[in-house]
N, C-alpha and C. Protein backbone atom coordinates (compact mmCIF):
# COMPACT_ATOMS: atom_id res chain seq x y z
N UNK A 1 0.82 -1.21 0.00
CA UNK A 1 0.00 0.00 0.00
C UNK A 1 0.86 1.27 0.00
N UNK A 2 2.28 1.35 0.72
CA UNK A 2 2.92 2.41 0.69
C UNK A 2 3.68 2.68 -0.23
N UNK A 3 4.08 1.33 -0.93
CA UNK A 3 4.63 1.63 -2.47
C UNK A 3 3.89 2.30 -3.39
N UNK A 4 2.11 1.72 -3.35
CA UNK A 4 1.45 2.14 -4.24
C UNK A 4 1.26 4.06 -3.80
N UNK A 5 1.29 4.21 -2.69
CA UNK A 5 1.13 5.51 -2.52
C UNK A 5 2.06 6.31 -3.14
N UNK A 6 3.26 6.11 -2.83
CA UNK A 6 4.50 6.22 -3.11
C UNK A 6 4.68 6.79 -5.07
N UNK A 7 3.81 5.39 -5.52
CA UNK A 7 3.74 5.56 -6.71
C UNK A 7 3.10 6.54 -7.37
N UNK A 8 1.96 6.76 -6.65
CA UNK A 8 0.78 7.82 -6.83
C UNK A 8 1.15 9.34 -6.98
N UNK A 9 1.84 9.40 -5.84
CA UNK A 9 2.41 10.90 -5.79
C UNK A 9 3.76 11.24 -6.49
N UNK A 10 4.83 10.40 -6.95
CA UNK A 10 5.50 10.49 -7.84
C UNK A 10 4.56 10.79 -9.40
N UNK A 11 3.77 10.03 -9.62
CA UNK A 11 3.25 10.29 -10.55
C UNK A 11 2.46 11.94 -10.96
N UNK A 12 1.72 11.84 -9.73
CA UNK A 12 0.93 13.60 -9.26
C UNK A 12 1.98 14.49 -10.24
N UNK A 13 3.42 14.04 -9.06
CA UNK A 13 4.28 15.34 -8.85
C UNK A 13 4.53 15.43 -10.40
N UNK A 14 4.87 14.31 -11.14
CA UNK A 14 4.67 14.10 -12.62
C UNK A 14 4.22 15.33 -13.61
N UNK A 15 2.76 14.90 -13.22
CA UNK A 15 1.83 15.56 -13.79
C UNK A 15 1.70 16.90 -13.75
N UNK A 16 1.90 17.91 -12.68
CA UNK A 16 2.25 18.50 -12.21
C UNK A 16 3.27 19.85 -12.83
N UNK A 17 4.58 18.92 -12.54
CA UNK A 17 5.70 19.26 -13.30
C UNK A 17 5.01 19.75 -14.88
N UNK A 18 4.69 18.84 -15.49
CA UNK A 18 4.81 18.42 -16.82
C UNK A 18 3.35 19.51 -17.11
N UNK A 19 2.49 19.74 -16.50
CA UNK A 19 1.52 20.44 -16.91
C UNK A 19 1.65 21.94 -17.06
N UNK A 20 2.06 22.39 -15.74
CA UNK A 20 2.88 23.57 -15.22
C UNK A 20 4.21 24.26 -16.11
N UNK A 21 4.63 23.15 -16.84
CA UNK A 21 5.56 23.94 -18.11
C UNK A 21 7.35 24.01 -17.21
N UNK A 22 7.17 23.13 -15.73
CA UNK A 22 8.45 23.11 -15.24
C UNK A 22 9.93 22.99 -15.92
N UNK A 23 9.31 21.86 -16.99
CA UNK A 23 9.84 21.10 -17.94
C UNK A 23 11.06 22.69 -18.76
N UNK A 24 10.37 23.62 -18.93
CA UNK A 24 10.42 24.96 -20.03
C UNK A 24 11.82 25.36 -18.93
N UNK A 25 11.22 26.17 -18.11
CA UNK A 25 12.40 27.00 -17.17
C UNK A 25 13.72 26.09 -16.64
N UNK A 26 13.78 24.63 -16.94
CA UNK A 26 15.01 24.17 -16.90
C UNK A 26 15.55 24.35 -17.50
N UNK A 27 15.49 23.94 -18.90
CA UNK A 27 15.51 24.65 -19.81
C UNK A 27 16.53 25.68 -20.04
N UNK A 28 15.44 27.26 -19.74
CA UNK A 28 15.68 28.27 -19.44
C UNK A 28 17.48 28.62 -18.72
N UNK A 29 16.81 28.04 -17.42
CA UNK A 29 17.55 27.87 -16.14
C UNK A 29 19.41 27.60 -16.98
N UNK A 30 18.94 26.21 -17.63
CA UNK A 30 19.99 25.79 -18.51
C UNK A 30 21.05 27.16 -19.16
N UNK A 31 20.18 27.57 -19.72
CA UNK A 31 20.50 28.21 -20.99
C UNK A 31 21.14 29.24 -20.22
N UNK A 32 20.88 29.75 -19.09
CA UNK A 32 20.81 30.87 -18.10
C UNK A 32 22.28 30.99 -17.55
N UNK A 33 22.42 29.07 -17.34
CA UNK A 33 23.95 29.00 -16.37
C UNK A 33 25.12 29.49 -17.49
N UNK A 34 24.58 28.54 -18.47
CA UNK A 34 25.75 28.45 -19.58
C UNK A 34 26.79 30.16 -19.93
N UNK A 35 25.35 30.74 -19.71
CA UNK A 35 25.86 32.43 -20.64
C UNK A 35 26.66 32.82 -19.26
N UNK A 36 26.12 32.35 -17.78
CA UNK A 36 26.55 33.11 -17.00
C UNK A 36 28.06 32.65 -16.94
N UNK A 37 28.52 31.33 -17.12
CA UNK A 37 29.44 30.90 -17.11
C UNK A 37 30.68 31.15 -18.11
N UNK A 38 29.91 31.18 -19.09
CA UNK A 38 30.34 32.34 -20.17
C UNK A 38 31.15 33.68 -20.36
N UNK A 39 30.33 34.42 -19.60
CA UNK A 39 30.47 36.21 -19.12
C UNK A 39 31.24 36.27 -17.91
N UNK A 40 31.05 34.98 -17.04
CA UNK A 40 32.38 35.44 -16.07
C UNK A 40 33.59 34.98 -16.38
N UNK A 41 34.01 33.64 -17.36
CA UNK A 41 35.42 33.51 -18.14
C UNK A 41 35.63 34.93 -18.52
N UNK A 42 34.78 35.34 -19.23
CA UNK A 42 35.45 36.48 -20.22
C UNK A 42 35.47 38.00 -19.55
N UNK A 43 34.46 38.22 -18.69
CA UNK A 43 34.73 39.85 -18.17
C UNK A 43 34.60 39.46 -17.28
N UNK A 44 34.86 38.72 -16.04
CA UNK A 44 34.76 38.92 -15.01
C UNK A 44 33.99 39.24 -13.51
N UNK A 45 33.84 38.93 -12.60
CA UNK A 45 32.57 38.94 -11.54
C UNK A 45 32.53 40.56 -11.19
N UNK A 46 33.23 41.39 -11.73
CA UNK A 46 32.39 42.96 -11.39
C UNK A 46 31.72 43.59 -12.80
N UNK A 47 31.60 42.72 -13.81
CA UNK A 47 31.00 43.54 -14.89
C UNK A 47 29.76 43.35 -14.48
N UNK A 48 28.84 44.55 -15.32
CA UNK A 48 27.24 45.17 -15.57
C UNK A 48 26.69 43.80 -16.00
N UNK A 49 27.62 43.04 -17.37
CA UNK A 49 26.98 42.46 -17.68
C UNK A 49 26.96 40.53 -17.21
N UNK A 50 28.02 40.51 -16.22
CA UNK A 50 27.67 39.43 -15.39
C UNK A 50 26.52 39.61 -13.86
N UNK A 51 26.54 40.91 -13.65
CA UNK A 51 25.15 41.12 -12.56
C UNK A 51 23.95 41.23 -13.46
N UNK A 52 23.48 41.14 -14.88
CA UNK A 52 22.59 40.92 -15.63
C UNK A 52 22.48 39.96 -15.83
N UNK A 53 23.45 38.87 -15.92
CA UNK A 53 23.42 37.62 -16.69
C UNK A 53 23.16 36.64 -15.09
N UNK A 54 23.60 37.47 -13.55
CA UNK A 54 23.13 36.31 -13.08
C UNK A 54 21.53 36.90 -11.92
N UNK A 55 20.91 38.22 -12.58
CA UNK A 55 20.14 38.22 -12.20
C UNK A 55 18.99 37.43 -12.98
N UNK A 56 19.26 37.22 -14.04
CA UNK A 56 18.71 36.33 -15.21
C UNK A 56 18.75 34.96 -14.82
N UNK A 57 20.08 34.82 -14.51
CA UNK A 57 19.78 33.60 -13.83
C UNK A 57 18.84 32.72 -12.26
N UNK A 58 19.06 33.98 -11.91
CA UNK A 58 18.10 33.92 -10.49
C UNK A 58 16.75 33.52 -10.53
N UNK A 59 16.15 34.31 -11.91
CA UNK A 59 15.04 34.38 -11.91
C UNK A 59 14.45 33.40 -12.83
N UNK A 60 15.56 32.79 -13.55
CA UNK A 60 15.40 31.19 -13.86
C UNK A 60 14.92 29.88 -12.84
N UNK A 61 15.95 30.62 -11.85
CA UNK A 61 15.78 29.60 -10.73
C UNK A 61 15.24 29.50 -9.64
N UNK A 62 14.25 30.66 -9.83
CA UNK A 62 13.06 30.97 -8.75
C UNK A 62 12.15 30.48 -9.51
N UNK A 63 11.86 29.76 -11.42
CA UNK A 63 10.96 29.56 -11.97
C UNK A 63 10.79 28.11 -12.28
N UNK A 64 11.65 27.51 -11.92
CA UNK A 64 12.53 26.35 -11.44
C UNK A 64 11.59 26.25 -10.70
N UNK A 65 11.91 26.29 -9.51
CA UNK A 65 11.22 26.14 -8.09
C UNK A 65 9.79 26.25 -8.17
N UNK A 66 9.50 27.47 -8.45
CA UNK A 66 8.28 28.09 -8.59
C UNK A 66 7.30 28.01 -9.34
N UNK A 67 7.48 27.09 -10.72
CA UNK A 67 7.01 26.86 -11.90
C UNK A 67 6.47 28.26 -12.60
N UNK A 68 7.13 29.03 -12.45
CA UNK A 68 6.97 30.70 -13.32
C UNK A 68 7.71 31.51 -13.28
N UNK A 69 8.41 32.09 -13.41
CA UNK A 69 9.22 33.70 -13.68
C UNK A 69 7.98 34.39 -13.20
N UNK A 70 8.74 35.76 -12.22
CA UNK A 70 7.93 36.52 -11.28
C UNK A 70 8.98 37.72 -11.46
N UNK A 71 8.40 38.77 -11.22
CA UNK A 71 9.31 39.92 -10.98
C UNK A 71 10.09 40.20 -9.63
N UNK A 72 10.58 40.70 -9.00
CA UNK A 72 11.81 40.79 -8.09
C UNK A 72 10.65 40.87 -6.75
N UNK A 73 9.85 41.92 -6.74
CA UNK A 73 8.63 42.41 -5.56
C UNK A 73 8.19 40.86 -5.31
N UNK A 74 7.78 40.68 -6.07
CA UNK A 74 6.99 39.07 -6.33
C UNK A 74 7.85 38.04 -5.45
N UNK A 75 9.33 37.69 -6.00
CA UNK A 75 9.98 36.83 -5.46
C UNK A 75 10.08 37.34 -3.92
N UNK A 76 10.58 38.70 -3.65
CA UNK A 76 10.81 38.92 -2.57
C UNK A 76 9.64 38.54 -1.30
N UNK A 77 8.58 38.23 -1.83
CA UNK A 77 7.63 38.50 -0.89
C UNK A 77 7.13 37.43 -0.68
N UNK A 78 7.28 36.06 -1.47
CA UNK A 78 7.68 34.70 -1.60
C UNK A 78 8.51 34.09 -0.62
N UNK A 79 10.05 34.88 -1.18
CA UNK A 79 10.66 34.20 -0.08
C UNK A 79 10.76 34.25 1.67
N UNK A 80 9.94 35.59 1.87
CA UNK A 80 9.47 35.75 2.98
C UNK A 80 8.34 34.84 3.40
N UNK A 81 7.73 34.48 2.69
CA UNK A 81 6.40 33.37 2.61
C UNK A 81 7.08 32.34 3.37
N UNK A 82 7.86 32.00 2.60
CA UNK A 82 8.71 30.27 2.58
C UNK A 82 9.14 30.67 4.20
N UNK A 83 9.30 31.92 4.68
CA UNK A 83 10.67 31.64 6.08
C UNK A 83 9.28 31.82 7.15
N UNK A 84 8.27 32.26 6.40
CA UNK A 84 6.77 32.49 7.63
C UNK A 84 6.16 31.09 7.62
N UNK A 85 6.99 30.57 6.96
CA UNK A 85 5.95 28.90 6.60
C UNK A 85 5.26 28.16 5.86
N UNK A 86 4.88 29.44 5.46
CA UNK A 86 3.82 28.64 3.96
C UNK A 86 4.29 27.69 3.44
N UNK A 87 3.39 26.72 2.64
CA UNK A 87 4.01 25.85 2.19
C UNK A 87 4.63 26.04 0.71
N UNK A 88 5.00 24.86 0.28
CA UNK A 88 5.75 25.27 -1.11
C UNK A 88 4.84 24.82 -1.86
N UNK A 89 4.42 23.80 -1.81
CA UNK A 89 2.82 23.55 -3.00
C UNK A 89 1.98 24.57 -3.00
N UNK A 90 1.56 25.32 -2.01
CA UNK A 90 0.83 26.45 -2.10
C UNK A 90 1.33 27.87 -3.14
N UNK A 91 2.46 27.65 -2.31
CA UNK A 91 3.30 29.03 -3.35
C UNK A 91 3.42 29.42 -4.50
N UNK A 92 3.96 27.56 -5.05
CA UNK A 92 3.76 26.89 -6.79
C UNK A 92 2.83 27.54 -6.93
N UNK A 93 1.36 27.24 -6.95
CA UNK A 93 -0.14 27.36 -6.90
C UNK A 93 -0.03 28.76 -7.54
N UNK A 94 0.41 29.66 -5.71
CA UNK A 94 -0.22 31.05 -6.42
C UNK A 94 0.95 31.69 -7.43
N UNK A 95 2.05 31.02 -7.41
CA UNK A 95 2.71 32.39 -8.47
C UNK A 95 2.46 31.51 -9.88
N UNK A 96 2.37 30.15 -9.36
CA UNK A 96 1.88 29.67 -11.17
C UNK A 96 0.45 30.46 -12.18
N UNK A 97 -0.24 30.82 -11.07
CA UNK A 97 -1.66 31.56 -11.47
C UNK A 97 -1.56 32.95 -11.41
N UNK A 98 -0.42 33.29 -10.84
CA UNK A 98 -0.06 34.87 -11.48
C UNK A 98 -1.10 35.48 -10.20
N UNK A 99 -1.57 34.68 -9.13
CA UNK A 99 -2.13 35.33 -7.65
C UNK A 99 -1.33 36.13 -7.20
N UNK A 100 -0.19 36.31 -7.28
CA UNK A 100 0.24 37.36 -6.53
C UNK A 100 0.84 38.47 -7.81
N UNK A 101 0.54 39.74 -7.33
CA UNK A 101 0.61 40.83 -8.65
C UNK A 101 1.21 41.70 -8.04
N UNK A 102 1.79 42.85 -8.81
CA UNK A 102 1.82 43.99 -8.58
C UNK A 102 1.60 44.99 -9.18
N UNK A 103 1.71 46.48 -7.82
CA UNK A 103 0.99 47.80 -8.66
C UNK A 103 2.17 48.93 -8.40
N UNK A 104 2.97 48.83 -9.06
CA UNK A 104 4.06 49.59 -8.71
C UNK A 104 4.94 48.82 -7.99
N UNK A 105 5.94 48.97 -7.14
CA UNK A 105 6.42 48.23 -6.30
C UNK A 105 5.81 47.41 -5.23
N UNK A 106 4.65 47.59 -5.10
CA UNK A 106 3.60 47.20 -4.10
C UNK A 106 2.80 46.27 -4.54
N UNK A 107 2.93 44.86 -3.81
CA UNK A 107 2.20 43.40 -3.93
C UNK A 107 0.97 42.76 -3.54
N UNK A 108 0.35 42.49 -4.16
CA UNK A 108 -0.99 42.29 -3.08
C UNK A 108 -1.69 40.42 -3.46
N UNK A 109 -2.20 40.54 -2.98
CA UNK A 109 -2.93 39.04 -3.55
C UNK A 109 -4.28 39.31 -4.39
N UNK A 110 -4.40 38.18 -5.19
CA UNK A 110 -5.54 38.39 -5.90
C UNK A 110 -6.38 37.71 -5.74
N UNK A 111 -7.57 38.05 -5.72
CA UNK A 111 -8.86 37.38 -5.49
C UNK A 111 -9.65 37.27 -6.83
N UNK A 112 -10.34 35.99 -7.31
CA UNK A 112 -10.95 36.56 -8.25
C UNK A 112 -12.59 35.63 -8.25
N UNK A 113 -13.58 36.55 -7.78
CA UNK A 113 -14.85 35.68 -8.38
C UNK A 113 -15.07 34.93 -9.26
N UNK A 114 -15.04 35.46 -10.91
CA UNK A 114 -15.09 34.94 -11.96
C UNK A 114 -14.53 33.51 -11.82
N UNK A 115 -13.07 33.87 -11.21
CA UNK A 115 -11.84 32.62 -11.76
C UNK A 115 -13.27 31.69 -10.90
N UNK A 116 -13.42 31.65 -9.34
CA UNK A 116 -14.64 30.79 -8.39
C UNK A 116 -15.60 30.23 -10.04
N UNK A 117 -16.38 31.00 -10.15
CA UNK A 117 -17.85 30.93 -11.28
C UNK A 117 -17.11 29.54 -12.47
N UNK A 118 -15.97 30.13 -12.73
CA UNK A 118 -15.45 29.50 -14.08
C UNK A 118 -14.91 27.76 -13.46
N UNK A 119 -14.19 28.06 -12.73
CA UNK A 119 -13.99 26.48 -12.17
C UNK A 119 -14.97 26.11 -11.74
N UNK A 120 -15.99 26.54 -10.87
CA UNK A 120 -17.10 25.27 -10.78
C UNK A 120 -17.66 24.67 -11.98
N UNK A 121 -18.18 25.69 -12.64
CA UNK A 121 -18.52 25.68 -14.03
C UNK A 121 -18.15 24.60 -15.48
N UNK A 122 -16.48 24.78 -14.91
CA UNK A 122 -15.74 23.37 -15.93
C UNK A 122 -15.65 22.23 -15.19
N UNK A 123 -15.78 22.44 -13.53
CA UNK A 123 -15.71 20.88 -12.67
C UNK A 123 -16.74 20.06 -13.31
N UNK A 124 -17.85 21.14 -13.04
CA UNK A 124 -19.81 20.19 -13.84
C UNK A 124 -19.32 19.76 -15.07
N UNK A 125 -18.99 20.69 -16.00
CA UNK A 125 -18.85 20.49 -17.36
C UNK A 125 -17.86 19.25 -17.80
N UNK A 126 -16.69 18.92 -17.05
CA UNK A 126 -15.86 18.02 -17.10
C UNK A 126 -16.14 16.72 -16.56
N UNK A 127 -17.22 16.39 -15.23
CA UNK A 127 -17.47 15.67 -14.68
C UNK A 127 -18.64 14.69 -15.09
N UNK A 128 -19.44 15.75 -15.20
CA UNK A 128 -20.65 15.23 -16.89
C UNK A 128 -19.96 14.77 -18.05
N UNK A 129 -19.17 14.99 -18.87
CA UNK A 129 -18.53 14.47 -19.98
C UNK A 129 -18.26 13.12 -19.28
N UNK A 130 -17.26 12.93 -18.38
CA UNK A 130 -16.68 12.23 -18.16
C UNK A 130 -17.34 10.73 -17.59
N UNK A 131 -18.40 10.92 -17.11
CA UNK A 131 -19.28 10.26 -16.88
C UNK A 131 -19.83 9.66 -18.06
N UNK A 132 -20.82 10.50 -19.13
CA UNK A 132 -21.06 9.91 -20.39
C UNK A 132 -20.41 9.45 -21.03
N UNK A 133 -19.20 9.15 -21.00
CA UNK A 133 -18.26 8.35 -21.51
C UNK A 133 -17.86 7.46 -20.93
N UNK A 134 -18.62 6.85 -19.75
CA UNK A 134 -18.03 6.10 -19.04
C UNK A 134 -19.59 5.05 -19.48
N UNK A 135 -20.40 5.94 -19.52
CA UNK A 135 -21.97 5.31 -20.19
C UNK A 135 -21.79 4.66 -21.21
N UNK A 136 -21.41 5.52 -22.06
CA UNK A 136 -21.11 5.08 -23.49
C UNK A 136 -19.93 3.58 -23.42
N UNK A 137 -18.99 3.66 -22.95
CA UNK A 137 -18.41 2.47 -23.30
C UNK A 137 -19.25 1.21 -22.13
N UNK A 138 -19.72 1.15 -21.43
CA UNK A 138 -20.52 0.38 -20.59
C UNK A 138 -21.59 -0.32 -21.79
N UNK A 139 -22.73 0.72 -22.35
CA UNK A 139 -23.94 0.43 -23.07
C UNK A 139 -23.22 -0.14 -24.65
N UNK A 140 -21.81 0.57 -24.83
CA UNK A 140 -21.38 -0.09 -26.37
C UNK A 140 -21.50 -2.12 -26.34
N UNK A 141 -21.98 -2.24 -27.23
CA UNK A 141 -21.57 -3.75 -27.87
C UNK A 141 -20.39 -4.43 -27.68
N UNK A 142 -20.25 -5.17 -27.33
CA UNK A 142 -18.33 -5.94 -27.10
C UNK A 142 -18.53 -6.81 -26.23
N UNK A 143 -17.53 -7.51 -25.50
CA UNK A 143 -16.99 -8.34 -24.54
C UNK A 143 -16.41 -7.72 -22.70
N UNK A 144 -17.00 -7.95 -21.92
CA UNK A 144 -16.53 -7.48 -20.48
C UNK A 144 -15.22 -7.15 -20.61
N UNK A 145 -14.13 -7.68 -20.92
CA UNK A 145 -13.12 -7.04 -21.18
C UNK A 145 -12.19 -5.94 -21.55
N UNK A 146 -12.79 -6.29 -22.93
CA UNK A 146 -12.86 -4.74 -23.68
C UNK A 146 -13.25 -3.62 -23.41
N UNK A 147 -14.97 -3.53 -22.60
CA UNK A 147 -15.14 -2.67 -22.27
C UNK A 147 -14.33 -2.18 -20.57
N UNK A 148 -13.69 -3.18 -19.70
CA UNK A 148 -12.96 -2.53 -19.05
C UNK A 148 -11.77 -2.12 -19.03
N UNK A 149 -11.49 -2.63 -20.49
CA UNK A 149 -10.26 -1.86 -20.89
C UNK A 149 -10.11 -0.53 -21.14
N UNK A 150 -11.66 -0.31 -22.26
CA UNK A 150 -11.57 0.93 -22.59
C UNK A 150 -12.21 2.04 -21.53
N UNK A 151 -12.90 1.65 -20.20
CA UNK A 151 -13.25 1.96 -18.87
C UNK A 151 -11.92 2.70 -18.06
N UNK A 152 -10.91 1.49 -18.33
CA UNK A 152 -9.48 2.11 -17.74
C UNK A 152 -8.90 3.20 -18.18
N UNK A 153 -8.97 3.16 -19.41
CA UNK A 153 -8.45 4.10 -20.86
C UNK A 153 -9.00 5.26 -20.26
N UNK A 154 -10.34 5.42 -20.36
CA UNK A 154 -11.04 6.48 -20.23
C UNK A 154 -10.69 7.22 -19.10
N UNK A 155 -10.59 6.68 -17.99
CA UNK A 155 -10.34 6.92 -16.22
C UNK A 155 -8.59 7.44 -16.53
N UNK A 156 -7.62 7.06 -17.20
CA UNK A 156 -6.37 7.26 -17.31
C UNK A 156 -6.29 8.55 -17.93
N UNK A 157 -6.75 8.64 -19.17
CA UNK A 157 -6.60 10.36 -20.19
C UNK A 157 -7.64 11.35 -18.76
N UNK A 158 -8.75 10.93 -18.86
CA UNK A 158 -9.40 11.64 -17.96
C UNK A 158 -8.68 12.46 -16.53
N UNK A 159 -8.34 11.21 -15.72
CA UNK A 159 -7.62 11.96 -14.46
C UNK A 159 -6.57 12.61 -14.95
N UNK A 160 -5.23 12.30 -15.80
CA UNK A 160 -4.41 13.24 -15.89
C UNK A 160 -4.66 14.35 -16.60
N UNK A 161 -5.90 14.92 -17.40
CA UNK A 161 -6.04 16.29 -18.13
C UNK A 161 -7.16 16.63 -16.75
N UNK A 162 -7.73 16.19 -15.88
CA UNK A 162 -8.31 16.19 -14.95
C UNK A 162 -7.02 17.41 -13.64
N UNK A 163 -6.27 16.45 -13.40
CA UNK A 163 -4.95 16.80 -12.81
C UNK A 163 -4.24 17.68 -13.46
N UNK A 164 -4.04 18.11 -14.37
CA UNK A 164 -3.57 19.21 -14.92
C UNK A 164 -4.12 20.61 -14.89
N UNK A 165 -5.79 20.10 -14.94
CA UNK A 165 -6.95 21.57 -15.22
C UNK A 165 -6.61 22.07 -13.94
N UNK A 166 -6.83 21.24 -13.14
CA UNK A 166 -7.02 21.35 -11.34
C UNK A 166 -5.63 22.29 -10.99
N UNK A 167 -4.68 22.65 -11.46
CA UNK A 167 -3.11 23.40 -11.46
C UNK A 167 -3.98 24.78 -11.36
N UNK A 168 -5.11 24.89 -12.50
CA UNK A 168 -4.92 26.63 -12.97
C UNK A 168 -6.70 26.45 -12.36
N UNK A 169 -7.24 25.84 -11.81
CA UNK A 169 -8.67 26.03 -10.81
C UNK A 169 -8.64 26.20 -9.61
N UNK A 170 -9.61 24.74 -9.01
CA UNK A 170 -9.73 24.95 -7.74
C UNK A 170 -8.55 24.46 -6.83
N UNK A 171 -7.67 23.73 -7.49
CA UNK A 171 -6.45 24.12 -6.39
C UNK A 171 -5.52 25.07 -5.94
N UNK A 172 -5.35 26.04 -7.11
CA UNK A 172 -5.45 27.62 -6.76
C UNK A 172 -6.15 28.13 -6.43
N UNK A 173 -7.61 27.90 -6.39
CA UNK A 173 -8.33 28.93 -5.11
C UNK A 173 -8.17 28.34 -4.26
N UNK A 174 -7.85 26.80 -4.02
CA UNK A 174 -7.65 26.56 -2.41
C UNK A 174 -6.72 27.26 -1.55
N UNK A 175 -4.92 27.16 -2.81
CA UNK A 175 -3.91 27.57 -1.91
C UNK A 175 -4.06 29.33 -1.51
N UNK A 176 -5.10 29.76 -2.09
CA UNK A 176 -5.84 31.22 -1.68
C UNK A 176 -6.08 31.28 -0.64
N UNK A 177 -7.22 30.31 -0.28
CA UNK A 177 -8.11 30.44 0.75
C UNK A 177 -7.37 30.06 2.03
N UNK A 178 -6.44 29.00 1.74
CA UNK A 178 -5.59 28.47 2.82
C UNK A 178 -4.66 29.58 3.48
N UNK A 179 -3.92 29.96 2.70
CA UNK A 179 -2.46 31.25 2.91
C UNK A 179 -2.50 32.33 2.41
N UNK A 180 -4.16 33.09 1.94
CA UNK A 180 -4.07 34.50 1.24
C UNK A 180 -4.09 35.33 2.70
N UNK A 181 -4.44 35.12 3.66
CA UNK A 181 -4.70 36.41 4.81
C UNK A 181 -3.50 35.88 5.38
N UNK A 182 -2.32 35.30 4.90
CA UNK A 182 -1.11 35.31 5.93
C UNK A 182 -0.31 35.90 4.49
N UNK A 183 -0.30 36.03 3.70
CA UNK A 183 0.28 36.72 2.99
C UNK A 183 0.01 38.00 2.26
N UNK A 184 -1.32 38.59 2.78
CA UNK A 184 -1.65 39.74 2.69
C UNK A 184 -0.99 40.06 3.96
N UNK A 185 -0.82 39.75 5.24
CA UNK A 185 0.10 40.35 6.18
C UNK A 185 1.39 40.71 5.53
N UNK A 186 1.98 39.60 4.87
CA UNK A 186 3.45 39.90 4.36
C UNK A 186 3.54 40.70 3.27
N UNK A 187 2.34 41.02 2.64
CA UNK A 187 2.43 41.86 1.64
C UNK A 187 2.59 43.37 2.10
N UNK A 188 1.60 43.71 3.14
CA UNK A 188 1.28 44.55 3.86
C UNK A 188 3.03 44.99 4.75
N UNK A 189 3.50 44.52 5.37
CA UNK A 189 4.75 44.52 6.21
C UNK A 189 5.82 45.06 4.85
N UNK A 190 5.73 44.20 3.66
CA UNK A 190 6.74 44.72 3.03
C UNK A 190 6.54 46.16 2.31
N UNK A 191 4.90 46.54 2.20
CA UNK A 191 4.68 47.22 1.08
C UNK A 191 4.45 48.75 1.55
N UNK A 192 5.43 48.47 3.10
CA UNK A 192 5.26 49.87 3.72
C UNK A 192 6.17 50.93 3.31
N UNK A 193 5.71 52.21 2.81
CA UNK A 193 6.71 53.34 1.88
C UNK A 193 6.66 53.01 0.79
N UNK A 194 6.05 52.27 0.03
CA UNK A 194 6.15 51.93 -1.53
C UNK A 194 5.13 52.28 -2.18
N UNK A 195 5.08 53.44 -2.82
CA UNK A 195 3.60 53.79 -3.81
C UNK A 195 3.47 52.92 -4.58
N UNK A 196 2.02 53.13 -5.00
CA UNK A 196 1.43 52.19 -6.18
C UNK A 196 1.53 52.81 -7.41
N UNK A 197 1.70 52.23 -8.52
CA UNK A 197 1.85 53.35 -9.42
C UNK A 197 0.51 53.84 -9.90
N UNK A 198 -0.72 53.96 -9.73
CA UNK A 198 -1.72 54.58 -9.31
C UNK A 198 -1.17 56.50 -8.84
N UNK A 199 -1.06 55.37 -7.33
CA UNK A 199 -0.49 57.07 -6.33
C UNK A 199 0.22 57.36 -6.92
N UNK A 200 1.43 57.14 -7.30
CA UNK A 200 2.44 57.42 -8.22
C UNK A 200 2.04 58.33 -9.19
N UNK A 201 1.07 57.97 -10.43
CA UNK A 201 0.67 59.10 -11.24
C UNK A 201 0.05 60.01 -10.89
N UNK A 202 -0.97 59.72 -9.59
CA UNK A 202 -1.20 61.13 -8.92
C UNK A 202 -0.16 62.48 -8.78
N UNK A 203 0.75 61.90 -8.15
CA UNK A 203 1.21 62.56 -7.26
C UNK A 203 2.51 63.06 -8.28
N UNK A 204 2.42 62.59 -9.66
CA UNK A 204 3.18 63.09 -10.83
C UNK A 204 2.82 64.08 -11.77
């Protein structure tokens, strides 16, 4: 049973990875070390353009981690997350969904109704399909076999585009609901003296 668990969540984390585009920013990340490794043979650890090449790289490797590239406010307020506790599946969650934003230098969390309306909306819509197709090969013509073959089939494509949708839905509004009022604190703590660029054009 603990192998099979074992197996399960390797697989998740799989899916996951692979849905989320993790796969891309290694990649990236890759491409990121090489130049940096590059630029410091040749000019050295005080040039402009090795503190470009390894802020580039940083932010490879916060996307790495993070499954997204975020701007600097963003990361910063992250990694304060990570030392307050939050978890790291949660974090994935919100910077993969672009939940945490900014307005000027100043970070806030995002809430969004619609996004609520739209995921229930495709849960029904996905869960109904998925069902009638589970009808359909049951009521088709054939042999017990076959049809629990193609029963399995169905349950296999299903859960993993199932597990994938669930990245950019309701498991991002969960990791919301779970850690958005502890990271509106941290947003709040950091985002003290920092106009929005709002106020900003006011006051320009």
């Amino acid at each position: 049973m603990n192998l099979l668990r074992r197996y399960v969540a390797k697989l998740e984390t799989g899916l996951d990875e692979g849905f989320s585009g993790r796969w891309w920013w290694l990649i990236c990340r890759h491409v990121a070390e090489k130049r940096l490794e590059r630029v410091l043979d040749q000019l050295g650890e005080n040039s402009l353009v090795v503190r470009h090449e390894t802020e580039r790289y940083r932010r490879m490797h916060f996307a790495v981690t993070y499954w997204r590239s975020a701007p600097g406010p963003v990361r910063m307020i992250v990694h304060h997350a990570r030392k307050a506790g939050i978890s790291l599946p949660d974090l994935r969650l919100i910077v993969l969904n672009t939940d945490l934003r900014t307005d000027g230098a100043r970070v806030f969390v995002r809430r969004s109704v619609l996004a609520r309306i739209l995921s229930a909306a495709m849960a029904t819509v996905v869960g109904v399909h998925w069902l009638l197709m589970y009808a359909m090969a049951v009521t088709a013509p054939g042999p017990i076999w076959l049809k629990i073959l193609v029963i399995a089939g169905i349950f296999s494509v299903y859960a993993a585009l199932y597990r994938g949708w669930s990245l950019y839905a309701y498991r991002a509004l969960a990791a919301v609901d779970r850690c958005g009022t502890r990271l509106d604190q941290i947003c709040g703590q950091n985002n003290l003296g920092r106009p929005s660029q709002h106020l900003s054009a006011r006051q320009s």
